[in-house]
C-alpha atoms as a PDB file:
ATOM      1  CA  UNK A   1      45.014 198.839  24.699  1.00  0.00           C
ATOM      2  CA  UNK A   2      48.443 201.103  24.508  1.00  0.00           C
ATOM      3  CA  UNK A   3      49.726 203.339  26.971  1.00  0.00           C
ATOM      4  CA  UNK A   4      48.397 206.909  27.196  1.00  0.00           C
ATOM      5  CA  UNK A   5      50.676 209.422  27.350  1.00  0.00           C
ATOM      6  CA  UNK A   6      49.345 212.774  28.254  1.00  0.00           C
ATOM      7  CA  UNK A   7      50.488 216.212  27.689  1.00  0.00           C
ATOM      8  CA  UNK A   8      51.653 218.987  30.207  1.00  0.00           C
ATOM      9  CA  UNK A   9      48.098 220.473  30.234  1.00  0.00           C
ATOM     10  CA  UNK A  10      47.176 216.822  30.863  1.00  0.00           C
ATOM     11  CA  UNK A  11      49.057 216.225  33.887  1.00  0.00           C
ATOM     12  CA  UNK A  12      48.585 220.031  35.298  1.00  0.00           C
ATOM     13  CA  UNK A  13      44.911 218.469  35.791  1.00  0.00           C
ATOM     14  CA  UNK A  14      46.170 215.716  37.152  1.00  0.00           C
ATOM     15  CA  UNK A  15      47.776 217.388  39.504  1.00  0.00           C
ATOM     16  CA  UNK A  16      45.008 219.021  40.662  1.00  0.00           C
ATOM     17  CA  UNK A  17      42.996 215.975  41.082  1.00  0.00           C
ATOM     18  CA  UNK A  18      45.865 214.560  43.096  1.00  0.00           C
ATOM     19  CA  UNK A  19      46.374 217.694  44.914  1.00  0.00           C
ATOM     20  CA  UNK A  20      42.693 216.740  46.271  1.00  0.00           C
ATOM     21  CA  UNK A  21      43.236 213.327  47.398  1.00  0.00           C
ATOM     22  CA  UNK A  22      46.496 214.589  49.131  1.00  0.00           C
ATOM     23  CA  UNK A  23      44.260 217.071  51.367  1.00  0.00           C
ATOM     24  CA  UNK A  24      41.646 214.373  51.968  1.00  0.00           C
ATOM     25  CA  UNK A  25      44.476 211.980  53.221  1.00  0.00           C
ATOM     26  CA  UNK A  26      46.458 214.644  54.793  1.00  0.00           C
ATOM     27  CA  UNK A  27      42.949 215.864  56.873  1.00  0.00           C
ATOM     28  CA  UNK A  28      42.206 212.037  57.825  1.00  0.00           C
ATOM     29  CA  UNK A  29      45.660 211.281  59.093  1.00  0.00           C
ATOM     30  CA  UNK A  30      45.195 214.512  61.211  1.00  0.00           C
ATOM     31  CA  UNK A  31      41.416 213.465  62.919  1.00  0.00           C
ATOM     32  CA  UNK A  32      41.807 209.858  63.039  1.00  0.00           C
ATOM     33  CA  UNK A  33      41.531 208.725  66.504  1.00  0.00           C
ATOM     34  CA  UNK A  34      40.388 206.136  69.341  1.00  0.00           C
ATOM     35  CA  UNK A  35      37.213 205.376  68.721  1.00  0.00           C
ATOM     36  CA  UNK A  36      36.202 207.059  65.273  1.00  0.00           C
ATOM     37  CA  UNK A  37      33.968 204.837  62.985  1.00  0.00           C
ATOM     38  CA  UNK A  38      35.359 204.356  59.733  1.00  0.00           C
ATOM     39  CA  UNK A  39      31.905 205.631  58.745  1.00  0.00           C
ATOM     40  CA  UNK A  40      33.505 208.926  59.738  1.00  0.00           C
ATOM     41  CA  UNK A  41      36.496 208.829  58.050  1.00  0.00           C
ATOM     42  CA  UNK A  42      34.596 207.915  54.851  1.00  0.00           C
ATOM     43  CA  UNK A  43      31.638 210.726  54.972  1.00  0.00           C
ATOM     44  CA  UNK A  44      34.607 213.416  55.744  1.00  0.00           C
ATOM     45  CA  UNK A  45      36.361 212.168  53.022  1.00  0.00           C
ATOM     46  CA  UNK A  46      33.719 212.697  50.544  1.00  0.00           C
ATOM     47  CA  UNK A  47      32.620 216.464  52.467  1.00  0.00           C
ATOM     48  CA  UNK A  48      36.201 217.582  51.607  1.00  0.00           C
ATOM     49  CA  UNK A  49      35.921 216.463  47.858  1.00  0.00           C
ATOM     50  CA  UNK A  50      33.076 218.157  46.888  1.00  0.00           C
ATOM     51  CA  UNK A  51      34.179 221.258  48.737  1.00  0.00           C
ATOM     52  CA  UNK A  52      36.810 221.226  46.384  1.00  0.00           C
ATOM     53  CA  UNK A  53      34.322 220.625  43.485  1.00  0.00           C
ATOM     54  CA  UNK A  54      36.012 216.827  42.582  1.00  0.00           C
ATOM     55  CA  UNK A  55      33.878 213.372  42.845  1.00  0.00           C
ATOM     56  CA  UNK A  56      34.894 210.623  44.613  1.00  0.00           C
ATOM     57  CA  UNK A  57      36.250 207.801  42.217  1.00  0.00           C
ATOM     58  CA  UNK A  58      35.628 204.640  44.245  1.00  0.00           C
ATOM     59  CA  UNK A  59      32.081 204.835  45.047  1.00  0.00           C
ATOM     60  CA  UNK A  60      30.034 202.143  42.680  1.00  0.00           C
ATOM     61  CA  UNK A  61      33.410 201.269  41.124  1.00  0.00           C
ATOM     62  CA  UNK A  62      32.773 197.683  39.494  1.00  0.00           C
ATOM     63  CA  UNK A  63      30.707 197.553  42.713  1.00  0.00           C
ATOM     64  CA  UNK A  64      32.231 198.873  45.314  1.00  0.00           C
ATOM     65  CA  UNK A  65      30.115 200.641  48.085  1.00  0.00           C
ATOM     66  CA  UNK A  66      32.037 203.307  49.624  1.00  0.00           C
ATOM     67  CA  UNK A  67      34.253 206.165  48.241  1.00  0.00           C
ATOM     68  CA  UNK A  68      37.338 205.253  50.856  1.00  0.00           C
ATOM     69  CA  UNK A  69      39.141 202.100  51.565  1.00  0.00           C
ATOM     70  CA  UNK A  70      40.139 201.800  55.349  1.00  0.00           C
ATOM     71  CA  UNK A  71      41.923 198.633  55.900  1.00  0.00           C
ATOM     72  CA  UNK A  72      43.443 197.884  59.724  1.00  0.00           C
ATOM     73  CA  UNK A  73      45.985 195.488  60.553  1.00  0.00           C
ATOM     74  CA  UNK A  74      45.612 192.303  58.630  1.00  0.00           C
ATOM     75  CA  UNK A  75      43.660 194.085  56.031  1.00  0.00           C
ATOM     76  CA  UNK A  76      45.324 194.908  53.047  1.00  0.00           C
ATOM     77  CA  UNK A  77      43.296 196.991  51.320  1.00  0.00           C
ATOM     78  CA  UNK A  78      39.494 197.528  50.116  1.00  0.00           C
ATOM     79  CA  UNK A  79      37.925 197.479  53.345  1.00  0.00           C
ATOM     80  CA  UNK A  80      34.839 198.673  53.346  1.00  0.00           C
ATOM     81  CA  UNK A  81      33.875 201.877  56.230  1.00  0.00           C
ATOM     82  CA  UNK A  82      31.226 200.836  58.482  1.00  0.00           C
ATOM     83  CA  UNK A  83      29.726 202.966  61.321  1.00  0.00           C
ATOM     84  CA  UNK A  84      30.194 199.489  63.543  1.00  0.00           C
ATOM     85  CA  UNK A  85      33.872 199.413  62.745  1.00  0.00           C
ATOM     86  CA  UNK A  86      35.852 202.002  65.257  1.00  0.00           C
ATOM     87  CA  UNK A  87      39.620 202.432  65.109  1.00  0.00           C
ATOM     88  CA  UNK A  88      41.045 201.176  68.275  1.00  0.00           C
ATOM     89  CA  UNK A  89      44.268 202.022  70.334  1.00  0.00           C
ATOM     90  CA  UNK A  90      46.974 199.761  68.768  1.00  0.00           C
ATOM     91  CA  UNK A  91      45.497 199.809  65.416  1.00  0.00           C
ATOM     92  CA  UNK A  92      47.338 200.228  61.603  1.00  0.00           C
ATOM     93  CA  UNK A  93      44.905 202.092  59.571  1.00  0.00           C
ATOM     94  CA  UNK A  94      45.803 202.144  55.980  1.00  0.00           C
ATOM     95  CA  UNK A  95      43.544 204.253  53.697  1.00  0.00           C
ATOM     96  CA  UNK A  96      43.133 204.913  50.351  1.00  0.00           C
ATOM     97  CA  UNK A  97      41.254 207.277  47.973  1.00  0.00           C
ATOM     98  CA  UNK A  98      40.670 208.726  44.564  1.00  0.00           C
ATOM     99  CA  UNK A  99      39.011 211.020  43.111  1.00  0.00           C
ATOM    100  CA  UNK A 100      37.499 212.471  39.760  1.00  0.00           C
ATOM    101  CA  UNK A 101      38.681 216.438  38.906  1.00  0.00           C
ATOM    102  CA  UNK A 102      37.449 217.833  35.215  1.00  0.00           C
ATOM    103  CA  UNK A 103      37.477 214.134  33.563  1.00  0.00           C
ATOM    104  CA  UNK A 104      41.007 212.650  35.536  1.00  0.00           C
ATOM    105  CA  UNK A 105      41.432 211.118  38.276  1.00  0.00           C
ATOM    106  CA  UNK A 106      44.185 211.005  41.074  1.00  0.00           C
ATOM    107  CA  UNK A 107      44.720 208.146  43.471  1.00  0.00           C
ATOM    108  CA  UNK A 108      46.831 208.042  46.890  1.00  0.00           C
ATOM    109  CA  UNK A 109      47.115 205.700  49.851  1.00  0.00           C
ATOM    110  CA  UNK A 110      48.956 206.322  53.076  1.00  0.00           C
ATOM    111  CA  UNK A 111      49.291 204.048  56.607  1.00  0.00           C
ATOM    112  CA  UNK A 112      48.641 205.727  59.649  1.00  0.00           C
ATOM    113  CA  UNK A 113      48.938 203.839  63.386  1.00  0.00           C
ATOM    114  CA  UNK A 114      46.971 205.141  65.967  1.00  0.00           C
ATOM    115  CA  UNK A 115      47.549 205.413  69.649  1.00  0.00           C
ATOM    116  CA  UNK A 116      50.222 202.979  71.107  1.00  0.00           C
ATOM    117  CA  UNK A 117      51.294 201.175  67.841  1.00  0.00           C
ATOM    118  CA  UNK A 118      53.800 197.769  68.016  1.00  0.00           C
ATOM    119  CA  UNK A 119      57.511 198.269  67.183  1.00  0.00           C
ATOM    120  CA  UNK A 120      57.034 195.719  64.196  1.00  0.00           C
ATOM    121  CA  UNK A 121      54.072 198.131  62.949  1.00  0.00           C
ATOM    122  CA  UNK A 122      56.437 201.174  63.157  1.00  0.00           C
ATOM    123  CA  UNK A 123      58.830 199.616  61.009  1.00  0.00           C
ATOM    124  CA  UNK A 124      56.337 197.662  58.461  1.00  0.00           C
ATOM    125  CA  UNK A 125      55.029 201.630  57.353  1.00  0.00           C
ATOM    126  CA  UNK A 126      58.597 202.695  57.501  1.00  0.00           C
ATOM    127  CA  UNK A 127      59.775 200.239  55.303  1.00  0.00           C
ATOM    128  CA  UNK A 128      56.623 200.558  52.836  1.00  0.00           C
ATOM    129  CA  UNK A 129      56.735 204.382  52.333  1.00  0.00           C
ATOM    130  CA  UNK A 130      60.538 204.147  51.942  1.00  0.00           C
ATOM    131  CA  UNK A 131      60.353 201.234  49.301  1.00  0.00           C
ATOM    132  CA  UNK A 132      57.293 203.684  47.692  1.00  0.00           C
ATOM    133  CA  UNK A 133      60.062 206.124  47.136  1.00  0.00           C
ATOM    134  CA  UNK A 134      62.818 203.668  45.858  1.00  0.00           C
ATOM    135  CA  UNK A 135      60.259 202.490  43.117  1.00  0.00           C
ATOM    136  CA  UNK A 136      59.391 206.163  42.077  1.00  0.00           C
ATOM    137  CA  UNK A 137      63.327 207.317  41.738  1.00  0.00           C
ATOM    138  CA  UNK A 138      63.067 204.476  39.087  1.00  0.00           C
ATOM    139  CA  UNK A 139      60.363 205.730  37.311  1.00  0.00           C
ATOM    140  CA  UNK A 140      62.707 208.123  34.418  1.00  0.00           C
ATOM    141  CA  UNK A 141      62.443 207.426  30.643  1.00  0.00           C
ATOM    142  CA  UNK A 142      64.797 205.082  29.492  1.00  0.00           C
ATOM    143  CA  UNK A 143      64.144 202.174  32.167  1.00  0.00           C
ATOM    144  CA  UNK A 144      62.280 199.608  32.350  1.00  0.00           C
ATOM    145  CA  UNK A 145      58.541 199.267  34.025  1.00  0.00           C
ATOM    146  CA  UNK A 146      60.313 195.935  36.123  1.00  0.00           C
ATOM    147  CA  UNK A 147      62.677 198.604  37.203  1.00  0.00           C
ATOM    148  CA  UNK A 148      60.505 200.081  39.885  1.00  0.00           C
ATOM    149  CA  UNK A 149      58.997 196.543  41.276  1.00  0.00           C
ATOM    150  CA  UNK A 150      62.461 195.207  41.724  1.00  0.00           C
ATOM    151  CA  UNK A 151      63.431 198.650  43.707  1.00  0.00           C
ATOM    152  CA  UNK A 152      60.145 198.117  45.800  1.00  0.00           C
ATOM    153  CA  UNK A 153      60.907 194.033  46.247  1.00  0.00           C
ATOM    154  CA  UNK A 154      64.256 194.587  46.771  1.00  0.00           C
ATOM    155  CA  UNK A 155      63.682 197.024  49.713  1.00  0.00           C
ATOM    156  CA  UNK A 156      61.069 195.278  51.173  1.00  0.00           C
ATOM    157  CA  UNK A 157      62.758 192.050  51.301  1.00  0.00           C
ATOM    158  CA  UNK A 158      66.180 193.517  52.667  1.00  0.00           C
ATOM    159  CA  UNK A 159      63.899 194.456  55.858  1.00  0.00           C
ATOM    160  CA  UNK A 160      62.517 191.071  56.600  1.00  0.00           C
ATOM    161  CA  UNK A 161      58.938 191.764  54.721  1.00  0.00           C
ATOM    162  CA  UNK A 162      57.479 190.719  51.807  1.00  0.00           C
ATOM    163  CA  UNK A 163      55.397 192.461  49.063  1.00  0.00           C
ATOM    164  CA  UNK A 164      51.752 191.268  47.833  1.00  0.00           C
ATOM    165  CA  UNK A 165      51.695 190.268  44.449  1.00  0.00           C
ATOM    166  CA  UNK A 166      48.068 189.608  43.837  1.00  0.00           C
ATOM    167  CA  UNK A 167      47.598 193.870  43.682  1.00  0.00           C
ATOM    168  CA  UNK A 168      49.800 196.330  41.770  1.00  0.00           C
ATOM    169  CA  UNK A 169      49.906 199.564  40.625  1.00  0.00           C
ATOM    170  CA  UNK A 170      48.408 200.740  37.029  1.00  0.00           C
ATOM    171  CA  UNK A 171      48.676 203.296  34.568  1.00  0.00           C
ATOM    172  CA  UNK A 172      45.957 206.304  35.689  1.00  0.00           C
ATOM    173  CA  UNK A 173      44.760 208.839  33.487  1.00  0.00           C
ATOM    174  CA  UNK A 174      41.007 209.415  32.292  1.00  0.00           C
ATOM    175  CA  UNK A 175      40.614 206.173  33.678  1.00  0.00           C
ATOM    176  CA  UNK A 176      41.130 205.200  37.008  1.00  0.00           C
ATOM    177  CA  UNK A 177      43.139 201.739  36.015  1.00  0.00           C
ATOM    178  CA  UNK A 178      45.078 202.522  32.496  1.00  0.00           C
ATOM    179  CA  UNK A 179      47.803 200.245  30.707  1.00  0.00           C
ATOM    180  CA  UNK A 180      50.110 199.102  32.303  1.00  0.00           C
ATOM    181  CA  UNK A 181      50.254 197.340  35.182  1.00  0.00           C
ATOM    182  CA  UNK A 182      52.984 198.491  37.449  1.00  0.00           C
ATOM    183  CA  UNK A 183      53.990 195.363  39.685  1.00  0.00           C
ATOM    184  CA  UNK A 184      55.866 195.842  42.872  1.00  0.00           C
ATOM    185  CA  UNK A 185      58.220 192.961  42.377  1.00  0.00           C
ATOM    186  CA  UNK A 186      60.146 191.314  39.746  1.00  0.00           C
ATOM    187  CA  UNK A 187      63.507 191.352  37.959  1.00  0.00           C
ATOM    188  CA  UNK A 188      64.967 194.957  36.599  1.00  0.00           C
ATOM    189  CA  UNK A 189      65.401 195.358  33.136  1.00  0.00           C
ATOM    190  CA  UNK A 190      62.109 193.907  31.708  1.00  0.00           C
ATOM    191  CA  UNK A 191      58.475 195.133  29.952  1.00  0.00           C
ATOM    192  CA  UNK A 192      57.824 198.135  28.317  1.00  0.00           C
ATOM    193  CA  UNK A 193      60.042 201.416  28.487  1.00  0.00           C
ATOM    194  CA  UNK A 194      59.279 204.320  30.181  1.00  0.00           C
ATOM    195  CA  UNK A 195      58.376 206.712  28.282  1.00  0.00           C
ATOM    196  CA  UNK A 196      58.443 211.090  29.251  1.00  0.00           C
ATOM    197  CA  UNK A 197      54.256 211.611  29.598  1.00  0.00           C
ATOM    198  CA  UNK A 198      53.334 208.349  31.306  1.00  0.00           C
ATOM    199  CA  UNK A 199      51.150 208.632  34.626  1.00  0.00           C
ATOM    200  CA  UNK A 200      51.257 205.788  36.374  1.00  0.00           C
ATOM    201  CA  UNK A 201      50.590 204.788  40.510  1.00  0.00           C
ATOM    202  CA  UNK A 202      52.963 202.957  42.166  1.00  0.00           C
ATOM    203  CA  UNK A 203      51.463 201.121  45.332  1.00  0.00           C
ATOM    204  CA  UNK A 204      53.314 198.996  47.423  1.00  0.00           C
ATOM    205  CA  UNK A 205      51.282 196.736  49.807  1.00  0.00           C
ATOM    206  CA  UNK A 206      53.580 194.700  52.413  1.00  0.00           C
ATOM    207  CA  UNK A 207      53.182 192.264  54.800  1.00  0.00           C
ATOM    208  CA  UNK A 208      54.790 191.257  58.315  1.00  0.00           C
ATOM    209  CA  UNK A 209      54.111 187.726  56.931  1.00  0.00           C
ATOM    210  CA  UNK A 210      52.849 186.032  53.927  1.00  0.00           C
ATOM    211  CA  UNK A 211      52.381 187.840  50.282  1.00  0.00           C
ATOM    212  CA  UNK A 212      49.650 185.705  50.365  1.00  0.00           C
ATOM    213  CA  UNK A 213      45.853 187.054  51.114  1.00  0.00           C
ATOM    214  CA  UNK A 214      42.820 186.313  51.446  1.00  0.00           C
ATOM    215  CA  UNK A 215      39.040 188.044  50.570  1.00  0.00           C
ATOM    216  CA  UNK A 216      36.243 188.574  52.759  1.00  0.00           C
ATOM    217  CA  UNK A 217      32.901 187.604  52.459  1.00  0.00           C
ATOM    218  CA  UNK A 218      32.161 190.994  51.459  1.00  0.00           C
ATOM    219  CA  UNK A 219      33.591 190.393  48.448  1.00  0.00           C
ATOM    220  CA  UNK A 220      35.926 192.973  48.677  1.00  0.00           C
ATOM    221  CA  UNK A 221      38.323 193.338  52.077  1.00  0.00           C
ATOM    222  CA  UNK A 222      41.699 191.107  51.547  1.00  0.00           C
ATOM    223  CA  UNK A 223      43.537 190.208  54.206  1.00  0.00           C
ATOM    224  CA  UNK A 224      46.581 188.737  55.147  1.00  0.00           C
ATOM    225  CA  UNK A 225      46.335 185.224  54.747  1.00  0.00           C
ATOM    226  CA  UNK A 226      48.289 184.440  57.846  1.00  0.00           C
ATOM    227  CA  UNK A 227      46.583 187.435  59.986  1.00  0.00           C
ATOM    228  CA  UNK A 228      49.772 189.390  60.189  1.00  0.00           C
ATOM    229  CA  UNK A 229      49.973 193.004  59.628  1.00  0.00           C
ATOM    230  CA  UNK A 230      49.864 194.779  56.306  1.00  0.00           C
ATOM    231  CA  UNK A 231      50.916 198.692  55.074  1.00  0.00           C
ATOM    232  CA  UNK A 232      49.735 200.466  52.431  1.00  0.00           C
ATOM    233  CA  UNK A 233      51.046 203.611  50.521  1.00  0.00           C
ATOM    234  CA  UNK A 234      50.849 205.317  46.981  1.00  0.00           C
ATOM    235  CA  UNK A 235      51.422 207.883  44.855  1.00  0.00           C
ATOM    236  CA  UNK A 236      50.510 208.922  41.459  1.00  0.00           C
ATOM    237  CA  UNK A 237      53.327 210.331  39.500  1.00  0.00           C
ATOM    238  CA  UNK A 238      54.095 211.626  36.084  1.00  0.00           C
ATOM    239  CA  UNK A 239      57.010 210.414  34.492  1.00  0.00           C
ATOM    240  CA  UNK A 240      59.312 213.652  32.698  1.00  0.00           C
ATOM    241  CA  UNK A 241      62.464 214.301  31.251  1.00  0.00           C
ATOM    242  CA  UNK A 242      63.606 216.050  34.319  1.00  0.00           C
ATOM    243  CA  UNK A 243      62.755 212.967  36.984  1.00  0.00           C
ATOM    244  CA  UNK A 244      59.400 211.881  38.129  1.00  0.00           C
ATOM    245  CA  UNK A 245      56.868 214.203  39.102  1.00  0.00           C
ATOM    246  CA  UNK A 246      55.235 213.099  42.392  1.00  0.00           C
ATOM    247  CA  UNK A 247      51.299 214.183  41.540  1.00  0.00           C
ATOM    248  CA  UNK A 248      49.558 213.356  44.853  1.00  0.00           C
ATOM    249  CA  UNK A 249      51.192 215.843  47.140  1.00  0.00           C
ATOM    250  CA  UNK A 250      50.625 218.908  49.114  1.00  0.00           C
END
C-alpha cells in the first residue's frame, strides 16, 4: 500500500483530532498523582474525548482493552490501566493516546514522573522529548524517512541511552497505522522521500538499558528486558513546504 498524502482540509482535521489528544494528555499530566489508579487516568481520558465529541482510537484495537496506554518504569509502552495499579511516589508514567475526530485520527504520547523522581529518570525524559524534536526538524520534503531515526539514534546514543527498535512510528491518517514505518534509528540518507502532505508520528521509546524488551503475559505490556527504565513521547506532524507542522499540540 502507498503513502497517503492528504490535503490542507485533510490535515486541518487532523489537527483537530490531535488538538484532542493534546488536551487529554495535557489534563492527565496535570491530575496525575500518588496514589491514582491508572483506572482513573484511563476513564478521564475517555470523559474528556467525548466531551469534545471524538472516540477513543485504542479501545478494541486488534484487541486491545483500554483506550490509554500507561506504562511506568520498565514498561515501555501498552500497559494496560487497572484500578489495582496506583502510581506511586518515584514512579515514570509514560502515557499514550489517540483518538478518532470526523474519520482521522491523532496520536500523542508524553512521560511524566511523579513525586520524587531519580536523577537518571530526569534525564532519560529529557533526552527522549529532545531527540522527539531532533527527528521532527528532519521531517521537510526533500530528505529521507532514515533521516529522522538517525537524528533520534544519534541523540539518544550521545546521552548514554539507547532507542527500542522493536516499535516505531507510522504513517497516520484515516488509519491509525498508515505506510510507512517511521523507525527511530538507522543511517541518514535512506527509504522513501519525504514528500509536502505526508502525516506521519514520530515516537521515540528509550531505555536506561537494553533496546531489548520483553511482553507480558497480558499479551500486550513490553518491558524492558533488563528492568531498567523506559520514556516515551510522540507527536503527529504534517510534513509542508514551510517545515513540519507539529499536529498534536495545544
Amino acid at each position: 500500500m502507498g503513502i497517503n498524502i492528504k490535503s490542507r482540509r485533510e490535515i486541518e482535521i487532523m489537527r483537530d483530532a490531535n488538538r484532542i489528544v493534546a488536551e487529554v494528555l495535557e489534563t492527565l499530566r496535570e491530575v496525575v498523582e500518588i496514589g491514582m489508579s491508572t483506572d482513573e487516568l484511563d476513564k478521564l481520558a475517555v470523559k474528556i474525548t467525548r466531551e469534545r465529541g471524538a472516540v477513543p482510537a485504542f479501545k478494541g484495537y486488534m484487541g486491545y482493552p483500554r483506550a490509554l496506554c500507561v506504562s511506568i518504569n520498565e514498561e515501555i509502552v501498552h500497559g494496560i490501566p487497572s484500578k489495582k495499579k496506583r502510581i506511586r511516589n518515584g514512579d515514570l508514567v509514560s502515557l499514550d493516546y489517540g483518538v478518532i475526530y470526523k474519520g482521522y485520527y491523532g496520536d500523542a504520547a508524553i512521560s511524566v514522573g511523579v513525586g520524587e523522581i531519580s536523577d537518571v529518570a530526569k534525564n532519560l525524559m529529557k533526552v527522549t522529548e529532545e531527540s522527539l524534536y531532533k527527528g521532527i526538524e528532519q521531517a521537510v520534503p526533500g530528505n529521507h524517512l532514515s533521516d529522522i531515526g538517525h537524528a533520534v539514534q544519534s541523540h539518544v546514543e550521545g546521552n548514554g541511552f539507547n532507542v527500542v527498535r522493536d516499535f516505531v512510528g507510522h504513517g497516520i491518517g484515516k488509519k491509525l497505522h498508515e505506510e510507512p514505518q517511521v523507525p527511530n534509528y538507522g543511517e541518514p540518507g535512506r527509504g522513501v522521500l519525504l514528500r509536502n502532505g505526508m502525516t506521519i508520528a514520530i515516537e521515540p521509546m528509550v531505555t536506561e538499558g537494553t533496546w531489548k524488551v520483553k511482553i507480558l503475559s497480558d499479551g500486550w505490556t513490553a518491558v524492558t528486558a533488563d528492568g531498567k527504565l523506559a520514556a516515551h513521547f510522540e507527536h503527529t506532524i504534517a510534513i509542508t513546504d514551510n517545515g513540519p507542522e507539529i499536529l498534536s499540540r495545544l
